[in-house]
C-alpha atoms as a PDB file:
ATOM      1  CA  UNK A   1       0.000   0.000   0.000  1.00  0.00           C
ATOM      2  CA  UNK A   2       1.310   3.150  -0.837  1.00  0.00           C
ATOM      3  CA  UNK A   3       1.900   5.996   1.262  1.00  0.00           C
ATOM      4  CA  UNK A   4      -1.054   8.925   0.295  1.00  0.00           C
ATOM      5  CA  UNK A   5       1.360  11.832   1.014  1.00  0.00           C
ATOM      6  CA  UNK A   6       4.023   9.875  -1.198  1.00  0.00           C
ATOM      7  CA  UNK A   7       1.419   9.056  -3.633  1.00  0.00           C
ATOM      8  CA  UNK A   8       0.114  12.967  -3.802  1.00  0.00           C
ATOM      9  CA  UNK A   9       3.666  14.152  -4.329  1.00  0.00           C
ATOM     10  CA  UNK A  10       3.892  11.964  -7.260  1.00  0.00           C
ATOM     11  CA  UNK A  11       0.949  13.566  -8.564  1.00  0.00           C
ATOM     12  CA  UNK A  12       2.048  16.939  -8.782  1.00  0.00           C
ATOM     13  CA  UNK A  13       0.935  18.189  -5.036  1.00  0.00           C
ATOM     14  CA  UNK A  14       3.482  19.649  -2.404  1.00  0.00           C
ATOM     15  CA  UNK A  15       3.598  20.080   1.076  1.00  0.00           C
ATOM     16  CA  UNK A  16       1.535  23.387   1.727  1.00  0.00           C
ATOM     17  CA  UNK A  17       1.472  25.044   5.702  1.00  0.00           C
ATOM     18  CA  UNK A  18      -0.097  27.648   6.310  1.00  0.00           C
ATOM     19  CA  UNK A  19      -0.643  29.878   9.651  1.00  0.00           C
ATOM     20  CA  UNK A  20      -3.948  31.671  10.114  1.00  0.00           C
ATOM     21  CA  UNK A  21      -4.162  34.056  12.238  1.00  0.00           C
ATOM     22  CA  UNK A  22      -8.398  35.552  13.195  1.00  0.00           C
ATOM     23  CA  UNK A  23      -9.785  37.138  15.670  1.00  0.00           C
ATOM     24  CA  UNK A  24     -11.755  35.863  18.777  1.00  0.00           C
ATOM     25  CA  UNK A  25     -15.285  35.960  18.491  1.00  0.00           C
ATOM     26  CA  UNK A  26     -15.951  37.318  22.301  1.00  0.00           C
ATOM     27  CA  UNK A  27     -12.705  39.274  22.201  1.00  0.00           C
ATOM     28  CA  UNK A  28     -11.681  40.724  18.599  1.00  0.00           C
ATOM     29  CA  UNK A  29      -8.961  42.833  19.527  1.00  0.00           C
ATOM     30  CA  UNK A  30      -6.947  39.153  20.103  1.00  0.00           C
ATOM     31  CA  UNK A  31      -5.839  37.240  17.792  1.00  0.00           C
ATOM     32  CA  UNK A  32      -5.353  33.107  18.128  1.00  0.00           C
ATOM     33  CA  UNK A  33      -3.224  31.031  16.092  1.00  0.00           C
ATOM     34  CA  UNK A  34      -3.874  28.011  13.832  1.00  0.00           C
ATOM     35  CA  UNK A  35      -1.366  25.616  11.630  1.00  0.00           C
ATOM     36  CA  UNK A  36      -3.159  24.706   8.831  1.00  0.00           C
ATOM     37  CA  UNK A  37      -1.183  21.242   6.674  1.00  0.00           C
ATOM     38  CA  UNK A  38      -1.732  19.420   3.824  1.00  0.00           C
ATOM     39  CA  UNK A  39      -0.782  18.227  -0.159  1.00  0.00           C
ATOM     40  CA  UNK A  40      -1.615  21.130  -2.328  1.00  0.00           C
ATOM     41  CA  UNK A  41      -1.050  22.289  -5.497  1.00  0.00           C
ATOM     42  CA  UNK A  42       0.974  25.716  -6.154  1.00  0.00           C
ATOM     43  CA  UNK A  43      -0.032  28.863  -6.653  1.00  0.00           C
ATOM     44  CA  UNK A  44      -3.917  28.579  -6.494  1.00  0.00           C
ATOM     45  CA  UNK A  45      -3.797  25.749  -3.315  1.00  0.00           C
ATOM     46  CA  UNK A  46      -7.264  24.967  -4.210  1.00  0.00           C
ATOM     47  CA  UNK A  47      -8.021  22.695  -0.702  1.00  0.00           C
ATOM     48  CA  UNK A  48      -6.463  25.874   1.436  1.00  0.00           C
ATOM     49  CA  UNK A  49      -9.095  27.984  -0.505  1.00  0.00           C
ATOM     50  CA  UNK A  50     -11.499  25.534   0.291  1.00  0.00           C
ATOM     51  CA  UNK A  51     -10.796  24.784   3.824  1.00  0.00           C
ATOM     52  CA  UNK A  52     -10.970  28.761   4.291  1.00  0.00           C
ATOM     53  CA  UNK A  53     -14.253  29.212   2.045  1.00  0.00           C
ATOM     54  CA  UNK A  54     -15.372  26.338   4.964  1.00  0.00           C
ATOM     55  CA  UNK A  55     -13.765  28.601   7.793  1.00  0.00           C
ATOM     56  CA  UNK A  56     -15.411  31.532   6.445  1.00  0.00           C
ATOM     57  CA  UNK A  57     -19.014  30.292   6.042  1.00  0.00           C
ATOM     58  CA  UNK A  58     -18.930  28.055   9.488  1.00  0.00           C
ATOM     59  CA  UNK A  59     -17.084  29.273  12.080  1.00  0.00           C
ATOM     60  CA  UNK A  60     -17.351  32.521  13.922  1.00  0.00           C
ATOM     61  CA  UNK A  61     -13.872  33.809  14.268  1.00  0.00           C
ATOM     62  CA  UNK A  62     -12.935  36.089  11.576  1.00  0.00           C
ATOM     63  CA  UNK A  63      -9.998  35.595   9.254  1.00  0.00           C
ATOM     64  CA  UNK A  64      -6.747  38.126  10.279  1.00  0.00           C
ATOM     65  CA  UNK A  65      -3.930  36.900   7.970  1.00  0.00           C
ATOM     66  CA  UNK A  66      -3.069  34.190   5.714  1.00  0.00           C
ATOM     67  CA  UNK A  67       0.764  33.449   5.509  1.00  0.00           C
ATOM     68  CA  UNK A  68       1.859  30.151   3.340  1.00  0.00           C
ATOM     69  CA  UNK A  69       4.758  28.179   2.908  1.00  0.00           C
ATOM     70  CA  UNK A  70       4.976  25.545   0.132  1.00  0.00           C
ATOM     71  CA  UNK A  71       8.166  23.284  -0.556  1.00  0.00           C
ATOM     72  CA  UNK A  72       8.354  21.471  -3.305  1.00  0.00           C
ATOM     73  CA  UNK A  73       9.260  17.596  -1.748  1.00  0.00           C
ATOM     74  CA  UNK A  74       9.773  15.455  -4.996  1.00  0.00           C
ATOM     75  CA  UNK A  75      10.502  16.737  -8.159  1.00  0.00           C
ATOM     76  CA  UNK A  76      10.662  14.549 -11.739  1.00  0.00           C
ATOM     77  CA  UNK A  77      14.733  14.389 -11.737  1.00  0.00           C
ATOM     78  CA  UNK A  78      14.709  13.092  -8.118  1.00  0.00           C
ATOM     79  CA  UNK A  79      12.790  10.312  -8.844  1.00  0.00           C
ATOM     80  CA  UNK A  80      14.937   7.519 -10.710  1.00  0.00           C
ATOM     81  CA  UNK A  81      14.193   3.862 -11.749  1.00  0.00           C
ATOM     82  CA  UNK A  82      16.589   1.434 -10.674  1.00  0.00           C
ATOM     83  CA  UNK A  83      17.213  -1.308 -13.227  1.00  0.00           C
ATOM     84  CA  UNK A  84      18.471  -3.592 -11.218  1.00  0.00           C
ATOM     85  CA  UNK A  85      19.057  -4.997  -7.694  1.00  0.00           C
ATOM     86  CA  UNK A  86      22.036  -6.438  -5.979  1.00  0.00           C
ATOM     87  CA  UNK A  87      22.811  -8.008  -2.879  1.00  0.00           C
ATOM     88  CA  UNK A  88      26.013  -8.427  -0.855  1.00  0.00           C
ATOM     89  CA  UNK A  89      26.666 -11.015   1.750  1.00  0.00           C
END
């Protein structure tokens, strides 16, 4: 069974975090914290903008900022076939 994360970098998708920072609902002038992580692709992230379409619709703290960081695990010419396989001992 392969590995989804592996299987999603294969595919094109890279490791996407991203801190959001939004303002309590019963206090607004703080501001709380949250690490956001998943496969995404770069530079629309389509499941961050859906995840904060969701945030924005259902829950009642308001969005602050957005900041992203994307790295770019496996890329075509990292990836190499081995023809062969040998043992020693």
């Amino acid at each position: 069974m392969t590995d989804r994360g592996f299987s999603s970098q294969l595919a094109g998708f890279s490791l996407t975090t991203a801190e959001i920072l939004y303002r309590l609902p019963d206090h607004p002038s703080l501001l709380q914290s949250f690490i956001w992580q998943d496969y995404d692709t770069h530079p629309r992230f389509p499941r961050l903008q859906t995840f904060l379409d969701f945030w924005s619709e259902n829950l009642e703290g308001r969005l602050f900022k957005i900041m992203v960081a994307h790295r770019k695990l496996i890329g075509p010419a990292e990836l190499k076939l081995v023809s062969g396989e040998y043992r020693l001992n």
